[in-house]
PDB file of N, CA and C in Angstrom:
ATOM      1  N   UNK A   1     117.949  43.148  78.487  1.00  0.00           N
ATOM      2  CA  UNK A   1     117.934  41.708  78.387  1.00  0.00           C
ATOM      3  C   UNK A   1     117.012  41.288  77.241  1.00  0.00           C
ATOM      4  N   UNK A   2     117.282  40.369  75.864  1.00  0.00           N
ATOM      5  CA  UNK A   2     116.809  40.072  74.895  1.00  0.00           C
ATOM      6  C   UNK A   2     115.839  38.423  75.837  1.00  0.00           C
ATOM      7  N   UNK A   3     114.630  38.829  75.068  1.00  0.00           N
ATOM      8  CA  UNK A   3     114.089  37.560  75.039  1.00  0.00           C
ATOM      9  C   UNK A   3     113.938  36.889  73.549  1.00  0.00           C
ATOM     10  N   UNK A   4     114.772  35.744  73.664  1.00  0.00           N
ATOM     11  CA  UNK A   4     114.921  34.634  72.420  1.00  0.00           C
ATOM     12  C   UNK A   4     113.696  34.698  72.047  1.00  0.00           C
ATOM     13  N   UNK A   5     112.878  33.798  72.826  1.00  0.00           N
ATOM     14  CA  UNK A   5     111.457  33.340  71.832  1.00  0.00           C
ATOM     15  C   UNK A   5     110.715  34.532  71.235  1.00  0.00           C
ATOM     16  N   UNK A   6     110.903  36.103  71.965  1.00  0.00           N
ATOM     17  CA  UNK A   6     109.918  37.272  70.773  1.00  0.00           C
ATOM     18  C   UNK A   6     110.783  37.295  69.782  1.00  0.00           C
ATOM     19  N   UNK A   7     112.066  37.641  69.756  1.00  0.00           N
ATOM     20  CA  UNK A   7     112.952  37.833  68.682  1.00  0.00           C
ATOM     21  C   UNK A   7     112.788  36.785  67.173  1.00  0.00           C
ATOM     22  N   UNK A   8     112.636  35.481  68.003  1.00  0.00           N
ATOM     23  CA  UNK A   8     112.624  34.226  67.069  1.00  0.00           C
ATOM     24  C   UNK A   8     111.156  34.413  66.446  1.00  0.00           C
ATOM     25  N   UNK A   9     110.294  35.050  67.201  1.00  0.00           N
ATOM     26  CA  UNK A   9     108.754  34.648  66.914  1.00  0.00           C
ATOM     27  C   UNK A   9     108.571  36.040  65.585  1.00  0.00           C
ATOM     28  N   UNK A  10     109.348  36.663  66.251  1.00  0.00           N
ATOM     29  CA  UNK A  10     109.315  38.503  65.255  1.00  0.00           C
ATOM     30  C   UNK A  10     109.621  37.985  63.648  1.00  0.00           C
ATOM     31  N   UNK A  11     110.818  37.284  64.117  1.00  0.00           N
ATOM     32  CA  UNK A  11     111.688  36.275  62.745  1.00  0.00           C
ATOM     33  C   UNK A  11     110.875  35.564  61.862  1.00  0.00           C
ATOM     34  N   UNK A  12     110.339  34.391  62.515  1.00  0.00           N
ATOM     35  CA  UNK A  12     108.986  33.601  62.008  1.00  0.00           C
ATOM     36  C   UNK A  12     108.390  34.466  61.352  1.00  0.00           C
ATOM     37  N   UNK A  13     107.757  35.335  61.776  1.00  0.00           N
ATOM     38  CA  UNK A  13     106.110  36.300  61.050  1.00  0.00           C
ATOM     39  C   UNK A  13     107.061  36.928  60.326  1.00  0.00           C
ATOM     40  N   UNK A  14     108.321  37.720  60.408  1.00  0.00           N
ATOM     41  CA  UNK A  14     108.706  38.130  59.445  1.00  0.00           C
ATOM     42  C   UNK A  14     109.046  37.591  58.021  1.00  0.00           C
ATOM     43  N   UNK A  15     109.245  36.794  58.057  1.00  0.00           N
ATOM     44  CA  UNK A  15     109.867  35.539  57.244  1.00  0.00           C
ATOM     45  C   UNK A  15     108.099  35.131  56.460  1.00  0.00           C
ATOM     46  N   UNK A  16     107.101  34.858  57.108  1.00  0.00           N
ATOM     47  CA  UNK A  16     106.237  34.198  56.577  1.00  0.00           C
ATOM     48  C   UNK A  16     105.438  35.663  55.985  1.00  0.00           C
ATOM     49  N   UNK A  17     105.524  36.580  56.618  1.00  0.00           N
ATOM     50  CA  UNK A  17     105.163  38.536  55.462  1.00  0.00           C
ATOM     51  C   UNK A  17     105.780  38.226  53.935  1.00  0.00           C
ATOM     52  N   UNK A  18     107.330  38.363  53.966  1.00  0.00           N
ATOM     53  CA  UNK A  18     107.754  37.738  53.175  1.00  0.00           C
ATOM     54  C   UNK A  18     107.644  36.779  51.902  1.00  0.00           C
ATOM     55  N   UNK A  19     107.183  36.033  52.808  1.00  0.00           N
ATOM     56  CA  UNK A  19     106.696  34.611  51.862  1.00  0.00           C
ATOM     57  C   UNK A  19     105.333  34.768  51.069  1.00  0.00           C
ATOM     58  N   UNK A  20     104.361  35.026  51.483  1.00  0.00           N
ATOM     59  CA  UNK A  20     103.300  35.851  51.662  1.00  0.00           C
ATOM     60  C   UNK A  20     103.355  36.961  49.987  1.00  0.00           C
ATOM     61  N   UNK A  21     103.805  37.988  50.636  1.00  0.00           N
ATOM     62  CA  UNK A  21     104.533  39.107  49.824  1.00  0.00           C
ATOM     63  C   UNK A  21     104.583  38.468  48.213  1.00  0.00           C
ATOM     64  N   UNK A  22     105.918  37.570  48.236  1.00  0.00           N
ATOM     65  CA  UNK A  22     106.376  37.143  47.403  1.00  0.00           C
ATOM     66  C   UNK A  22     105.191  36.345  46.206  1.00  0.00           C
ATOM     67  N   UNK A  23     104.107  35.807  47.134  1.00  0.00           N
ATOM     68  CA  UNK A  23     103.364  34.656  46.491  1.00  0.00           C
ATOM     69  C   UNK A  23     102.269  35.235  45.868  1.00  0.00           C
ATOM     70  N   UNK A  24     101.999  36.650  46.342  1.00  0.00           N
ATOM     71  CA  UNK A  24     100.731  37.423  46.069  1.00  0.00           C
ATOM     72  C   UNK A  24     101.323  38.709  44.522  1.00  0.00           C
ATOM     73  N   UNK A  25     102.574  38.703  45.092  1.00  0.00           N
ATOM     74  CA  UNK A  25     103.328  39.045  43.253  1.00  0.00           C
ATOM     75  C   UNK A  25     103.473  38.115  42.421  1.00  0.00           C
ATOM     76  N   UNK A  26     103.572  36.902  42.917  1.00  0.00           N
ATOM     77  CA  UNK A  26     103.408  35.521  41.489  1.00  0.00           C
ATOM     78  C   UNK A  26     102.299  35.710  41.071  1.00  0.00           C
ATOM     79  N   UNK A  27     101.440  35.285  41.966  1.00  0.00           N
ATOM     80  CA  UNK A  27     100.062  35.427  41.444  1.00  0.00           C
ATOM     81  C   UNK A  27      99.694  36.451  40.598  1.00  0.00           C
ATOM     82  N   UNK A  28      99.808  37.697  41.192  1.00  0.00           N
ATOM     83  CA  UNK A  28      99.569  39.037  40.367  1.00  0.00           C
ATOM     84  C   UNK A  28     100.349  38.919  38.989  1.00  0.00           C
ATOM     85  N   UNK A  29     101.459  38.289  38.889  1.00  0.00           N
ATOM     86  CA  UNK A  29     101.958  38.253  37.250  1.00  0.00           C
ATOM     87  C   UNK A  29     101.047  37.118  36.434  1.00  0.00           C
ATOM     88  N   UNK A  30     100.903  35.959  37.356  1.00  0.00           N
ATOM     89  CA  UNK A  30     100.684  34.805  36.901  1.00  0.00           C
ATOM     90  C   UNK A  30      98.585  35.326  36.484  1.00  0.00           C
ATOM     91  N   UNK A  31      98.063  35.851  37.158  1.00  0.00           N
ATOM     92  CA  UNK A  31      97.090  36.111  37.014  1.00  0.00           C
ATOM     93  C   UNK A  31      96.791  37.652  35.704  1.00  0.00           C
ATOM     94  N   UNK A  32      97.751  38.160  35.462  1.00  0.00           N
ATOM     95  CA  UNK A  32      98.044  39.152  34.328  1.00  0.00           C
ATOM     96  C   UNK A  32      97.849  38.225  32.975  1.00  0.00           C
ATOM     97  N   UNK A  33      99.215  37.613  32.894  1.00  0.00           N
ATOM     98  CA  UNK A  33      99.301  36.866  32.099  1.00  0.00           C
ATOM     99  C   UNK A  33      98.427  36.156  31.601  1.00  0.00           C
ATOM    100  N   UNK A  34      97.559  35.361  32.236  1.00  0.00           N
ATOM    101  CA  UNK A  34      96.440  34.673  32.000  1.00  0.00           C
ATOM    102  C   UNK A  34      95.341  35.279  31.354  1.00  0.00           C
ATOM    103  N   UNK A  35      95.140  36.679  32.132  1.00  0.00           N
ATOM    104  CA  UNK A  35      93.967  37.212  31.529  1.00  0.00           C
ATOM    105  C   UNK A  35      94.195  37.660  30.067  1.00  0.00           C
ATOM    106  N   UNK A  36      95.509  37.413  29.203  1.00  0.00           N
ATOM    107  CA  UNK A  36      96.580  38.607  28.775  1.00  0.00           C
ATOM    108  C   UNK A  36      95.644  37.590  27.009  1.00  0.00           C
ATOM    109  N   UNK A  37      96.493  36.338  27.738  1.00  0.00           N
ATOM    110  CA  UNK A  37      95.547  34.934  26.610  1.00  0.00           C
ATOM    111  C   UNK A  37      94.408  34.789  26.228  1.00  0.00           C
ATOM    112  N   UNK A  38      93.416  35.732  26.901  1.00  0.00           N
ATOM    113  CA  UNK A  38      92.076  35.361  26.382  1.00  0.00           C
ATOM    114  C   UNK A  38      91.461  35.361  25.187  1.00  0.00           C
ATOM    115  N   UNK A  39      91.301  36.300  24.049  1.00  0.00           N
ATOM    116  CA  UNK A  39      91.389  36.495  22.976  1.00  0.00           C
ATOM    117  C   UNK A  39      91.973  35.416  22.272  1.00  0.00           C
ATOM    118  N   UNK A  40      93.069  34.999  22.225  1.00  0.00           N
ATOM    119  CA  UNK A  40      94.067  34.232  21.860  1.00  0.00           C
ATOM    120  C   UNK A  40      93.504  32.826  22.192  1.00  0.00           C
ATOM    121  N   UNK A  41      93.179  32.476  23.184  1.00  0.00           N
ATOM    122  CA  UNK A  41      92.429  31.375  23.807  1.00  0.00           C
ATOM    123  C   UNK A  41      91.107  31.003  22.533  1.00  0.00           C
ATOM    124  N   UNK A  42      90.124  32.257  22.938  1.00  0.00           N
ATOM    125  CA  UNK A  42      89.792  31.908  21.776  1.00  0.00           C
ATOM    126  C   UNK A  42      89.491  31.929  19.840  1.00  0.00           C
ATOM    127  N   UNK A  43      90.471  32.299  19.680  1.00  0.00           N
ATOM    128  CA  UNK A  43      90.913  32.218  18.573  1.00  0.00           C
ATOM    129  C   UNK A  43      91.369  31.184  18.602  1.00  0.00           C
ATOM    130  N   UNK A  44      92.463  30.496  18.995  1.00  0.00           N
ATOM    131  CA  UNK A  44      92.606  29.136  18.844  1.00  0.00           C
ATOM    132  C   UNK A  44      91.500  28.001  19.018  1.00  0.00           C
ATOM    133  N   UNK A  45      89.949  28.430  19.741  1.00  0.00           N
ATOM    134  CA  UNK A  45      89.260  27.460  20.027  1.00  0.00           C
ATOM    135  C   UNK A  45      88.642  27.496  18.692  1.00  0.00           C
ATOM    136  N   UNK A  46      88.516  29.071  17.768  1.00  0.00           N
ATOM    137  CA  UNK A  46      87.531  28.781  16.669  1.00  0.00           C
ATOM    138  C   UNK A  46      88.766  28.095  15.455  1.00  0.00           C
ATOM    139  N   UNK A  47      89.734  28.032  15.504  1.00  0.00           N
ATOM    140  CA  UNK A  47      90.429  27.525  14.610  1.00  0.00           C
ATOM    141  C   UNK A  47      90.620  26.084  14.506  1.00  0.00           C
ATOM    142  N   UNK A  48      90.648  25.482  16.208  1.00  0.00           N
ATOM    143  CA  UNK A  48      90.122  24.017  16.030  1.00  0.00           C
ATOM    144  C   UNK A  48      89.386  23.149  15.925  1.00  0.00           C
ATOM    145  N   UNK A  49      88.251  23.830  16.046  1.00  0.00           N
ATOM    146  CA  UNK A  49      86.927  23.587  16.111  1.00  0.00           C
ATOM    147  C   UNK A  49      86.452  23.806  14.528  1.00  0.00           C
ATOM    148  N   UNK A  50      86.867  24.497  13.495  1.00  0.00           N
ATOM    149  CA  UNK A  50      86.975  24.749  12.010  1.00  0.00           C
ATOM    150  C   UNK A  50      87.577  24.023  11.561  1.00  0.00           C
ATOM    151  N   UNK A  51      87.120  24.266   9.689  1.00  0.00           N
ATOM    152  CA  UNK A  51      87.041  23.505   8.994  1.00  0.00           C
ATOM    153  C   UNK A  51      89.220  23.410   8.616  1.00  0.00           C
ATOM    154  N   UNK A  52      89.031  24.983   8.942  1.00  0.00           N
ATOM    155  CA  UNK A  52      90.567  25.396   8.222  1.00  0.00           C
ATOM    156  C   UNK A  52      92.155  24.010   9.114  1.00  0.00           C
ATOM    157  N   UNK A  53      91.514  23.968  10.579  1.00  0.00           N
ATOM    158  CA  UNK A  53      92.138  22.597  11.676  1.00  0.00           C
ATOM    159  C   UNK A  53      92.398  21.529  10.510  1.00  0.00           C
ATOM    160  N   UNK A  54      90.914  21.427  10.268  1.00  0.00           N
ATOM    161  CA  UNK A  54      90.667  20.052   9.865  1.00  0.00           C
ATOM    162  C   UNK A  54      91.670  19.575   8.503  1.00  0.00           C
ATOM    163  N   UNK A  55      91.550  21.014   7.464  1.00  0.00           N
ATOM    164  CA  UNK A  55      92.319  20.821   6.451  1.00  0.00           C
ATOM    165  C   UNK A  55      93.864  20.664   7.116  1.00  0.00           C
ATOM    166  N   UNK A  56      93.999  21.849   7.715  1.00  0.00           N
ATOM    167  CA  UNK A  56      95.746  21.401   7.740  1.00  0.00           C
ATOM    168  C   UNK A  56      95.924  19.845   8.637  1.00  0.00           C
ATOM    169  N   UNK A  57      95.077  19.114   9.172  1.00  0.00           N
ATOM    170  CA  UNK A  57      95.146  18.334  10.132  1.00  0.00           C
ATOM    171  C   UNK A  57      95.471  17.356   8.725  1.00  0.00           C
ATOM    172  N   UNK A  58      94.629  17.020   7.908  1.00  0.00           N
ATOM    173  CA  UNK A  58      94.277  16.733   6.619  1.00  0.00           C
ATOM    174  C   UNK A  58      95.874  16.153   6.395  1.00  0.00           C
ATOM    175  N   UNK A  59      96.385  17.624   5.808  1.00  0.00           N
ATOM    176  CA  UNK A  59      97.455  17.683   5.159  1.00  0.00           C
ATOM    177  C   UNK A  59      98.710  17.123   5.689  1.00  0.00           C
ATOM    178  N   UNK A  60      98.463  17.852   6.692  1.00  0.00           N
ATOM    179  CA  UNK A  60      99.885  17.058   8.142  1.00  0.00           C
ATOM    180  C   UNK A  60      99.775  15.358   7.730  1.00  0.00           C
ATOM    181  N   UNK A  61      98.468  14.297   7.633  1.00  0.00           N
ATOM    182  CA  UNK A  61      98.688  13.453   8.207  1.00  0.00           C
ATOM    183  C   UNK A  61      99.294  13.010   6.613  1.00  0.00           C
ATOM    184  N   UNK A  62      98.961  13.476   5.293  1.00  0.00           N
ATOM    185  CA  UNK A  62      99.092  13.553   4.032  1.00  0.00           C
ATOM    186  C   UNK A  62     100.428  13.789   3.963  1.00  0.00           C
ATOM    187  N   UNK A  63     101.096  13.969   4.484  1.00  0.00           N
ATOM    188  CA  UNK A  63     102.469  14.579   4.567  1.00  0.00           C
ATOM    189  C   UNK A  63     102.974  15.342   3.673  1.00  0.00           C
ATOM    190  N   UNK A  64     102.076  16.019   3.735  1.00  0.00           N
ATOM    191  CA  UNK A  64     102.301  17.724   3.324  1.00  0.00           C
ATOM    192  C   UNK A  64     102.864  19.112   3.883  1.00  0.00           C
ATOM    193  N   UNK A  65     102.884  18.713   4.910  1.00  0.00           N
ATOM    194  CA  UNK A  65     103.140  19.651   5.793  1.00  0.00           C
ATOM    195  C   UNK A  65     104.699  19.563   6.207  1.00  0.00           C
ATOM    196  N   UNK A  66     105.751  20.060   6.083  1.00  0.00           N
ATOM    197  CA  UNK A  66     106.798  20.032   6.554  1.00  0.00           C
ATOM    198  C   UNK A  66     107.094  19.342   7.638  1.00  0.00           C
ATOM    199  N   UNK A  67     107.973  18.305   8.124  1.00  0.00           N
ATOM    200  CA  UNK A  67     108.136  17.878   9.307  1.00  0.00           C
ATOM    201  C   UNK A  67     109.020  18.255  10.332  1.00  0.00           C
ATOM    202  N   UNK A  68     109.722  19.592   9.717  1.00  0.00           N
ATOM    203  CA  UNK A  68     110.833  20.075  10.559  1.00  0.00           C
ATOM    204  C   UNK A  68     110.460  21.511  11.194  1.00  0.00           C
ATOM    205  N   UNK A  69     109.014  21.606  10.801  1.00  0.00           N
ATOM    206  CA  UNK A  69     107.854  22.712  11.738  1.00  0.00           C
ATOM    207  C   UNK A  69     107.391  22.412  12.652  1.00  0.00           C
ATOM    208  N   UNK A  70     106.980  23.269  13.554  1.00  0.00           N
ATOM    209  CA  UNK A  70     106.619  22.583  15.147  1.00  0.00           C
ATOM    210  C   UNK A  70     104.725  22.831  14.605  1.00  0.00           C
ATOM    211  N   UNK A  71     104.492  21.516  15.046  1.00  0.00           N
ATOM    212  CA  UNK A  71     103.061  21.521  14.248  1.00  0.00           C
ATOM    213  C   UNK A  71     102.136  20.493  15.925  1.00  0.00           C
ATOM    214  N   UNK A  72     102.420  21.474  17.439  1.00  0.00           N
ATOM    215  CA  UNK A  72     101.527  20.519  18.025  1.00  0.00           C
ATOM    216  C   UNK A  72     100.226  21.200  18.200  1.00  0.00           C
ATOM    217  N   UNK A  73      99.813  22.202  17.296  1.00  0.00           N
ATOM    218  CA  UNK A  73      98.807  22.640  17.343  1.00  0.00           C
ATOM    219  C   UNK A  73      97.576  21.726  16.250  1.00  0.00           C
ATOM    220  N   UNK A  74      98.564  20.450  15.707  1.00  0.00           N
ATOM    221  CA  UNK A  74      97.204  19.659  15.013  1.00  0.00           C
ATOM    222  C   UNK A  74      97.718  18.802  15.573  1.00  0.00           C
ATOM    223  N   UNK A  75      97.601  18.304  16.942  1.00  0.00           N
ATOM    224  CA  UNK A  75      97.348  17.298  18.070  1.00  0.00           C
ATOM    225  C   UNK A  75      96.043  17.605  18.361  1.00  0.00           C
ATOM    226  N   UNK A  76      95.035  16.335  18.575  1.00  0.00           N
ATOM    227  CA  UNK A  76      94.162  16.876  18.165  1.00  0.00           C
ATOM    228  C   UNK A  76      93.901  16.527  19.888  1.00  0.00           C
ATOM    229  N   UNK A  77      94.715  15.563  20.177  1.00  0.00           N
ATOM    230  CA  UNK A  77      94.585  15.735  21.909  1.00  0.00           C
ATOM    231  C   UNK A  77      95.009  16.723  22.993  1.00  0.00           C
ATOM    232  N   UNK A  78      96.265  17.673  22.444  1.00  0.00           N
ATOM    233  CA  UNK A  78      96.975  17.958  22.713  1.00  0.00           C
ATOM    234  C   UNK A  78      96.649  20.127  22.854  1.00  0.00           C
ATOM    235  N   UNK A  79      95.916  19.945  21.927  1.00  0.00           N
ATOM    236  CA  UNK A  79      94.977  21.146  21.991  1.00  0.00           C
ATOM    237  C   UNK A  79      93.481  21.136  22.854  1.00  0.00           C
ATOM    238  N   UNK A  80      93.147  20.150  22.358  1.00  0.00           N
ATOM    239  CA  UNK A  80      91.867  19.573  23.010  1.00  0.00           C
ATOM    240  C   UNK A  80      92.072  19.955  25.017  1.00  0.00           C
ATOM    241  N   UNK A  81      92.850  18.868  25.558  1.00  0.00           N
ATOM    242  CA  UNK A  81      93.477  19.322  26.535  1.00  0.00           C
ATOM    243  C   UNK A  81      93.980  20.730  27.399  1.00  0.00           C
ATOM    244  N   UNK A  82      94.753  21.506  26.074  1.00  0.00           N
ATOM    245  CA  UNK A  82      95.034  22.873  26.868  1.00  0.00           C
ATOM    246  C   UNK A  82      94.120  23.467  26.889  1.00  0.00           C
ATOM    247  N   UNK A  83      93.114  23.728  25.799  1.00  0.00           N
ATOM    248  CA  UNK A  83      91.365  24.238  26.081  1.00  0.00           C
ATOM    249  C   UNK A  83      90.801  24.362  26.965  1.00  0.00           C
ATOM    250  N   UNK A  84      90.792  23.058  27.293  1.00  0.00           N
ATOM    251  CA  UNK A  84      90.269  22.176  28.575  1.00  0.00           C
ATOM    252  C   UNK A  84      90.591  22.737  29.763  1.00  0.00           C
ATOM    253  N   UNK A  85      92.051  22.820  29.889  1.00  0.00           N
ATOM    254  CA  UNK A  85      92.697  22.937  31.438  1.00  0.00           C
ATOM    255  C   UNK A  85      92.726  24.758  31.316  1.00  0.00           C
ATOM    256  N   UNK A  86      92.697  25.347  30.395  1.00  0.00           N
ATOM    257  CA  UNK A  86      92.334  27.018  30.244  1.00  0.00           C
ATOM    258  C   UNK A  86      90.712  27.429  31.001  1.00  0.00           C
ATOM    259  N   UNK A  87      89.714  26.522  30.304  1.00  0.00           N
ATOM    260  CA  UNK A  87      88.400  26.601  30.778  1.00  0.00           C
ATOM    261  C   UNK A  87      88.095  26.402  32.438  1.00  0.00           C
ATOM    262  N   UNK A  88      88.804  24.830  32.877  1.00  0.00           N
ATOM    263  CA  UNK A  88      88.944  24.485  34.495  1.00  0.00           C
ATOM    264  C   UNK A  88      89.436  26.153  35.053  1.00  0.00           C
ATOM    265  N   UNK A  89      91.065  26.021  34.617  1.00  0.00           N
ATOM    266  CA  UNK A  89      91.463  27.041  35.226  1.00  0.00           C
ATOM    267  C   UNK A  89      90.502  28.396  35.962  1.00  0.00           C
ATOM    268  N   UNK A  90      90.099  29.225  34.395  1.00  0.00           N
ATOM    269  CA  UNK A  90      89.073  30.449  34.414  1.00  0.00           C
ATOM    270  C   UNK A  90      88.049  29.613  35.366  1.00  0.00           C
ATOM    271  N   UNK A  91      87.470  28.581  35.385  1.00  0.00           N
ATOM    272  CA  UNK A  91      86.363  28.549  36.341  1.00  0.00           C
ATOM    273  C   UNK A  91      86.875  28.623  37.875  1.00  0.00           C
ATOM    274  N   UNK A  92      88.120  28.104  37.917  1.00  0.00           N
ATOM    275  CA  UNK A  92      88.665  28.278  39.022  1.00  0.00           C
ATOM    276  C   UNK A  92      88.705  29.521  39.633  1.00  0.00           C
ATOM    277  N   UNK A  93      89.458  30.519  38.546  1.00  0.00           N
ATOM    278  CA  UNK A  93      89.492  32.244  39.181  1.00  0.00           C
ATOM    279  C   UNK A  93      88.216  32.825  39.097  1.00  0.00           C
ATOM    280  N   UNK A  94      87.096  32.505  38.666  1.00  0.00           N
ATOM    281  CA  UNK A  94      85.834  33.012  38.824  1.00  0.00           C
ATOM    282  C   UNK A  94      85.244  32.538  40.124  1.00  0.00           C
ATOM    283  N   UNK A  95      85.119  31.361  40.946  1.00  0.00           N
ATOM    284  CA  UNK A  95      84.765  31.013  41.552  1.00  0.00           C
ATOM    285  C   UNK A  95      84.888  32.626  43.194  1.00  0.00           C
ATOM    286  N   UNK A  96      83.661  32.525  43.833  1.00  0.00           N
ATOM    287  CA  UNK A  96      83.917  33.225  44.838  1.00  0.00           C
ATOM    288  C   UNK A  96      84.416  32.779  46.255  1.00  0.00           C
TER     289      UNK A  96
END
């Protein structure tokens, strides 16, 4: 004789292992990846923070710069920002 509610309850926890499972391999890529940018992170911080930003920023607004190049790396908010939310982030995964 089957009892419904262990079967259903076996189901539940199985289902939420699963879920579980699944969220702790996002993370594990999503947390790869991240660490993967660091270097890169900052290299882009000493490039905007330099003089070399400033010139091409310069030039972009001079319209020198091609306009059919993807140029949102002289946003000066727009970098500013991902910095920003890179730094939150890392303080986030450091936190104990």
């Amino acid at each position: 004789m089957k009892n419904t509610a262990q079967i259903n309850r076996i189901m539940r926890y199985e289902s939420v292992c699963d879920e579980i499972k699944k969220a702790n391999e996002d993370l594990k890529t999503a947390l790869a990846a991240f660490a993967s940018v660091k270097a890169k992170t900052v290299s882009l911080e000493k490039y905007y923070t330099g003089r070399l930003w400033k010139k091409d920023f310069a030039d972009d607004e001079a319209g020198l710069i091609p306009k059919e190049i993807k140029r949102g790396v002289l946003s000066e908010d727009g970098v500013y920002d991902l910095l920003d939310e890179y730094r939150s982030l890392e303080k986030r995964i450091s936190k104990k």
